[in-house]
Protein backbone atom coordinates (compact mmCIF):
# COMPACT_ATOMS: atom_id res chain seq x y z
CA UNK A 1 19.84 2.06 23.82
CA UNK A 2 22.43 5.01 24.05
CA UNK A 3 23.16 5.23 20.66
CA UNK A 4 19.09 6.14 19.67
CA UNK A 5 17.73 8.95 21.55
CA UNK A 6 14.21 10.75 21.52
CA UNK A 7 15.99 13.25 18.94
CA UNK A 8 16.81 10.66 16.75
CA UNK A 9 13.59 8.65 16.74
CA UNK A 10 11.70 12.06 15.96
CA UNK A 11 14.38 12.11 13.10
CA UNK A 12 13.63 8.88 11.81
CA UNK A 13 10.24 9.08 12.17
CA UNK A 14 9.86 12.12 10.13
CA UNK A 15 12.02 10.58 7.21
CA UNK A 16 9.55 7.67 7.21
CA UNK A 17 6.91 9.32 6.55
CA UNK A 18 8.43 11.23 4.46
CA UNK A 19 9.43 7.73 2.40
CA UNK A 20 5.85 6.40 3.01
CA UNK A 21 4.47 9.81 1.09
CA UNK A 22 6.86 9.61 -1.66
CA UNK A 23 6.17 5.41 -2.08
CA UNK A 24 2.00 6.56 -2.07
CA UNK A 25 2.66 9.31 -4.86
CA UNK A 26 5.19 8.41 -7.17
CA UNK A 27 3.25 4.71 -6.93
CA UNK A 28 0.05 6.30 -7.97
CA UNK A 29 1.51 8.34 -10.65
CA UNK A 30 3.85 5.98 -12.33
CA UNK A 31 0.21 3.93 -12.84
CA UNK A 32 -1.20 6.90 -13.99
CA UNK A 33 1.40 7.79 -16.65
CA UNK A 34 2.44 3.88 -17.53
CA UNK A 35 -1.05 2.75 -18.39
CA UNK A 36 -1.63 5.85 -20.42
CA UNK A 37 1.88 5.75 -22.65
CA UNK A 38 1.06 1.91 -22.43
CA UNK A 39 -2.43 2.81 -24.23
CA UNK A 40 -1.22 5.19 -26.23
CA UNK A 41 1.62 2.29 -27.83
CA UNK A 42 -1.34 0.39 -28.22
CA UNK A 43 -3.47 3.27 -30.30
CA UNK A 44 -2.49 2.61 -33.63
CA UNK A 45 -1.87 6.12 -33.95
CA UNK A 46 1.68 5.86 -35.91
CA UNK A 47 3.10 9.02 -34.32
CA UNK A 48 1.53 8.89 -31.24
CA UNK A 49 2.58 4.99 -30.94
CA UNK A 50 6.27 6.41 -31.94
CA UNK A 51 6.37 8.95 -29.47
CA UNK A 52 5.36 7.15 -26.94
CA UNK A 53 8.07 4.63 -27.91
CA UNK A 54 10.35 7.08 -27.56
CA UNK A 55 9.44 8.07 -23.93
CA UNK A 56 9.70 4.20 -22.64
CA UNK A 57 13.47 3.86 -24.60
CA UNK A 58 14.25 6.85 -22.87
CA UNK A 59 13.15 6.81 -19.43
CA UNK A 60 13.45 3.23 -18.63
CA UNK A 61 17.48 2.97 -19.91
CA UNK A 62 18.05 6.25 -17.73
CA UNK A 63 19.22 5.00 -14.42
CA UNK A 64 16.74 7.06 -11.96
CA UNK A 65 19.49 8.72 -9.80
CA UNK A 66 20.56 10.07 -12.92
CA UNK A 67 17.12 11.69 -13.60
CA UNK A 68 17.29 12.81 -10.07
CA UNK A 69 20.38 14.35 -10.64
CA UNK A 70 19.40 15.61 -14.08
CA UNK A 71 15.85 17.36 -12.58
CA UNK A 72 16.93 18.49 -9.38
CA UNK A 73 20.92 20.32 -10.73
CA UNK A 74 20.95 19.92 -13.80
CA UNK A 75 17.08 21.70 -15.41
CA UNK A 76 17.41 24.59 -13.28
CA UNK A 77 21.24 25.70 -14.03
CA UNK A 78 19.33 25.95 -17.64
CA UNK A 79 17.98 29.16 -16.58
CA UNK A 80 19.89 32.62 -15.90
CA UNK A 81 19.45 33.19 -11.67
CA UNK A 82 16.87 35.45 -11.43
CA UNK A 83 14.87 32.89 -13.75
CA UNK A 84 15.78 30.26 -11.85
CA UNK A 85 15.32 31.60 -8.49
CA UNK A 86 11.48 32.21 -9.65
CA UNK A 87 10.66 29.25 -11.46
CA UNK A 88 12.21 26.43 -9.25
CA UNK A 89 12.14 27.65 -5.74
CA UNK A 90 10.26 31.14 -5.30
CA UNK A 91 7.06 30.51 -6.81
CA UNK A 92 3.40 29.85 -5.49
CA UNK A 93 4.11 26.24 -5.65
CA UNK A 94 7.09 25.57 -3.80
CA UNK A 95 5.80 27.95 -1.36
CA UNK A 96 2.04 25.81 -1.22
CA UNK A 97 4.69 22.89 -0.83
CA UNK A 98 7.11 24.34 1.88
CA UNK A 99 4.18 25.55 3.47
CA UNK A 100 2.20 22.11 4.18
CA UNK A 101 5.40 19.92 4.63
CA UNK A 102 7.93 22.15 6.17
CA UNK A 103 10.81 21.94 3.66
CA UNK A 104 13.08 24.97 2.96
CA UNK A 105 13.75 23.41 -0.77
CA UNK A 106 10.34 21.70 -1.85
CA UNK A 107 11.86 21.91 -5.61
CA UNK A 108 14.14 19.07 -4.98
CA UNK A 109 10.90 16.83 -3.43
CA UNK A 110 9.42 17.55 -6.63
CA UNK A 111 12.01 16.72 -8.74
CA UNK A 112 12.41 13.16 -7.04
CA UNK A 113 8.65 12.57 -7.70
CA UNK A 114 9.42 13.41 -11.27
CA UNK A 115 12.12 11.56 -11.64
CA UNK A 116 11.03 8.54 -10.04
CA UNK A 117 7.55 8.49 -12.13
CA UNK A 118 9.21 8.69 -15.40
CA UNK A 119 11.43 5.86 -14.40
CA UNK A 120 8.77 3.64 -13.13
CA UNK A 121 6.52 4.75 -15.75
CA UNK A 122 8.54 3.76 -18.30
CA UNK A 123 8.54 -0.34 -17.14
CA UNK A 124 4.93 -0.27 -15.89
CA UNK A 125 3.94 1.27 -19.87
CA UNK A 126 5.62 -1.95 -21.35
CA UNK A 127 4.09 -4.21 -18.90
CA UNK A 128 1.00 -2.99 -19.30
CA UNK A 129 1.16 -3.64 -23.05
CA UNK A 130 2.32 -6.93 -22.49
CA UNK A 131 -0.89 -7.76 -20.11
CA UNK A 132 -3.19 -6.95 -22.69
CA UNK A 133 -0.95 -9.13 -25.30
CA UNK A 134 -2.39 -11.65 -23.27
CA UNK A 135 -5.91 -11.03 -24.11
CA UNK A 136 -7.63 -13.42 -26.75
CA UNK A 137 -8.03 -11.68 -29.49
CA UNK A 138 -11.42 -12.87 -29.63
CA UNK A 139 -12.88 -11.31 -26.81
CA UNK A 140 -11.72 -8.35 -28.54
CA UNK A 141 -13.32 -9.45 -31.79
CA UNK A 142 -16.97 -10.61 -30.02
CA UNK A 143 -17.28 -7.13 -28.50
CA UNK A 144 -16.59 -5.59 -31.45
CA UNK A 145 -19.01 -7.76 -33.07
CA UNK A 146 -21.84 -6.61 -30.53
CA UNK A 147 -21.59 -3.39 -31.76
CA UNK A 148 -18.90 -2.10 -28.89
CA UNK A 149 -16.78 0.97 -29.87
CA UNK A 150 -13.51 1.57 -29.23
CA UNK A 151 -13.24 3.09 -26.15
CA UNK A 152 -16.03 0.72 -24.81
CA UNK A 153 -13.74 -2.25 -25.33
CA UNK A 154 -10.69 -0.93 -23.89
CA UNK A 155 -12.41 0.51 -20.88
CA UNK A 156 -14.21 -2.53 -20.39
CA UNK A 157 -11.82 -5.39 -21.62
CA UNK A 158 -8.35 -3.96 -22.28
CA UNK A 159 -7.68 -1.85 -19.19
CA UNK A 160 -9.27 -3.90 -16.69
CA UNK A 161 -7.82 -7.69 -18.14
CA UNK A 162 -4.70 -5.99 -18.99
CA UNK A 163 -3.91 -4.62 -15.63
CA UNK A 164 -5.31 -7.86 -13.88
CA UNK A 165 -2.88 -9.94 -16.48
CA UNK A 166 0.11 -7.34 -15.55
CA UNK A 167 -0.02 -7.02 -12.16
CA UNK A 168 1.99 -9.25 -10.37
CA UNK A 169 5.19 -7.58 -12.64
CA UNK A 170 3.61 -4.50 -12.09
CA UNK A 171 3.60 -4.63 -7.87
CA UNK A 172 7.21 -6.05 -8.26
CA UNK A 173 8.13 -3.01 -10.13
CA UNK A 174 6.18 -0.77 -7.80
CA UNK A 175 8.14 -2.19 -4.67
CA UNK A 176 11.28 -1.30 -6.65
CA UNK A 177 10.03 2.35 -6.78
CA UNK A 178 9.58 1.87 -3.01
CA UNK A 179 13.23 1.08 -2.26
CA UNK A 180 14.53 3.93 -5.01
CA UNK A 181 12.97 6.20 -2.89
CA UNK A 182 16.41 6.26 -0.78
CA UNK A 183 17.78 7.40 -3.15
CA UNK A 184 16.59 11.14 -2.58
CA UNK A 185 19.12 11.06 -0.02
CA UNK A 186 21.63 12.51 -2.77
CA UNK A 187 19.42 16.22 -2.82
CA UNK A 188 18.97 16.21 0.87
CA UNK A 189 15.03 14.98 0.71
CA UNK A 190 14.78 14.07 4.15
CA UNK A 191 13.44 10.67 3.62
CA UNK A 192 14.06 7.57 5.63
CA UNK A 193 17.81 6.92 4.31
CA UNK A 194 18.80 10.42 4.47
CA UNK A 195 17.58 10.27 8.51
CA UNK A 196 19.65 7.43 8.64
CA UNK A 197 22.45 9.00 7.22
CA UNK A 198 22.35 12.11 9.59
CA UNK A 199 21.57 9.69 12.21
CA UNK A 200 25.07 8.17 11.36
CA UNK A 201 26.95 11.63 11.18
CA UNK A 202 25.45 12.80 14.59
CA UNK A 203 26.65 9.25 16.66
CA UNK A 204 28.70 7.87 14.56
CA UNK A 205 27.04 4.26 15.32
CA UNK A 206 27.05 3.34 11.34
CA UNK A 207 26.47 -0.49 12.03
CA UNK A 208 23.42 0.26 14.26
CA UNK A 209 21.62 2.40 11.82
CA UNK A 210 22.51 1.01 8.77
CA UNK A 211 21.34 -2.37 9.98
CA UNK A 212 18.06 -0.71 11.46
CA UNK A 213 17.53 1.10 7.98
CA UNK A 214 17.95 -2.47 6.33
CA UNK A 215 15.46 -4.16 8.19
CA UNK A 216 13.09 -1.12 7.81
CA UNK A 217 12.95 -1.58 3.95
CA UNK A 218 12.91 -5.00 4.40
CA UNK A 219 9.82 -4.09 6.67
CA UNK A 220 8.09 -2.12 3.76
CA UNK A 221 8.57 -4.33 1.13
CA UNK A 222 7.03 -6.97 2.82
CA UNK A 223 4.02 -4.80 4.10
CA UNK A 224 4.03 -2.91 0.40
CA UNK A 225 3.81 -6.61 -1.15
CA UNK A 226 0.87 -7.76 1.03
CA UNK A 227 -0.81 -4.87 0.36
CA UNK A 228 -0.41 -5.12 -3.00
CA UNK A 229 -1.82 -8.67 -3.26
CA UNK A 230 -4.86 -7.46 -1.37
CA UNK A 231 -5.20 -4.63 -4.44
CA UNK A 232 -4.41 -7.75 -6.40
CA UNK A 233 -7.54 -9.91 -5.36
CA UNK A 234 -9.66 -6.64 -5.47
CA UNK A 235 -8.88 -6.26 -9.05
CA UNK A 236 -9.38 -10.07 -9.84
CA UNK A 237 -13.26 -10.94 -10.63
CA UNK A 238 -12.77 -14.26 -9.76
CA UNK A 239 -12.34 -13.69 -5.95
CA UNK A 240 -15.93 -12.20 -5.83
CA UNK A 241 -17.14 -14.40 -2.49
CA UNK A 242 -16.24 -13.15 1.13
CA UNK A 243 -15.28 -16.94 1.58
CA UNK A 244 -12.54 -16.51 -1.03
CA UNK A 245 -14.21 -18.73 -3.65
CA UNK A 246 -13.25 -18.39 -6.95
CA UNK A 247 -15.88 -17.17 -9.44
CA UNK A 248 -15.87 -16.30 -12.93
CA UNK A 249 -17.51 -12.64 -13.48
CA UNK A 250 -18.69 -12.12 -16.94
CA UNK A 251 -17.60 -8.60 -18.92
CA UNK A 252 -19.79 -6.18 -19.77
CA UNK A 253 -19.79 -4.55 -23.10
CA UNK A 254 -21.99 -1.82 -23.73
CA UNK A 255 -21.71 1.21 -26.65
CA UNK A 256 -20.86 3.30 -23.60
């Protein structure tokens, strides 16, 4: 093919991995965050309920290239130069960063991951809380009865049942992260789309690439979602035979 040389592969190779590594964190993080601002809605702390209330309003009805934008122009043009120069891009951690991945403005891969957890966050908190709506309320109440404390029964029941109960919406949501990784593009992270887009610029074969970059995503959505159904069945007690039979797998309460 004339229009892809060995440059250009290198090029597009590098962004994928580059959109593989962003997928990996800002899926693990958004997990991290949701399920805790999830459990903290679920507290029963007034304030702490309210707050985190606050943060799902907020972050889910802000479209994430905004928050992109916002994190990666907007925060540092907060700060006079010489403030800005040394908190956003000459500091020990952008220079860890540039110094393990190569990138002359790390700030702006950071502000992505940001921006792209508090997005995704935001949903996975609310559907999170919905899983564990689904619980009976009286396997909440027969654990309680046995003497279980709090944290016992949502270790044990709420974060395990809720998350099983959840996570069908939750991969779907986690494969939309995947796809909003593109759009990084707009601050020059040189992800997958943004190789495509210099790809473009340097040949000038749009229909090529942008086709090739189509089925790519289409590519990692359908790996991301099989992988995600293996998590899926990992999660789920009832798969507990190598044969794939179902089983039921009592829960465990203990004081713990």
């Amino acid at each position: 093919m004339d229009w892809l040389s060995q440059e250009l592969i290198t090029l597009l190779l590098r962004g994928l991995l580059y959109t593989v590594l962003l997928t990996a964190i800002t899926s693990i993080s958004s997990l991290v965050v949701g399920i805790s601002v999830g459990a903290i809605r679920l507290s029963g702390r007034p304030f702490l309920a309210w707050a985190a209330g606050v943060y799902v309003n907020i972050f889910r009805n802000v479209p994430a290239l905004v928050l992109i934008i916002f994190l990666a122009f907007a925060v540092p043009n907060l700060f006079a130069p010489e403030q800005r120069q040394a908190l956003f891009f000459d500091n020990l951690l952008t220079d860890w960063t540039e110094s393990i991945s190569g990138l002359s403005l790390p700030y702006y891969v950071l502000a992505v991951i940001a921006a792209l957890t508090l997005n995704s966050s935001a949903y996975l908190a609310e559907l999170f809380r919905a899983g564990v709506g689904t619980i009976p309320r009286q396997l909440v109440d027969a654990a309680r009865s046995l003497g279980a404390s709090q944290t016992a029964v949502f270790r044990q029941i709420l974060l395990p049942q809720g998350v099983l109960a959840a996570f069908p919406a939750m991969a779907t949501r986690l494969i939309h992260n995947m796809k909003n990784t593109a759009l990084a593009s707009i601050v020059a992270v040189p992800e997958f789309f943004h190789a495509t887009q210099a790809s473009v610029t340097r040949t000038f074969f749009a229909l090529q690439f942008l086709l090739m970059a189509a089925l790519v995503y289409l590519l990692l959505s359908f790996f991301f979602a099989a992988l995600l159904r293996q998590v899926e069945r990992r999660l789920d007690p009832r798969y507990g035979s190598a044969k794939g039979e179902l089983q039921r797998a009592p829960i465990k309460v203990s004081n713990a």
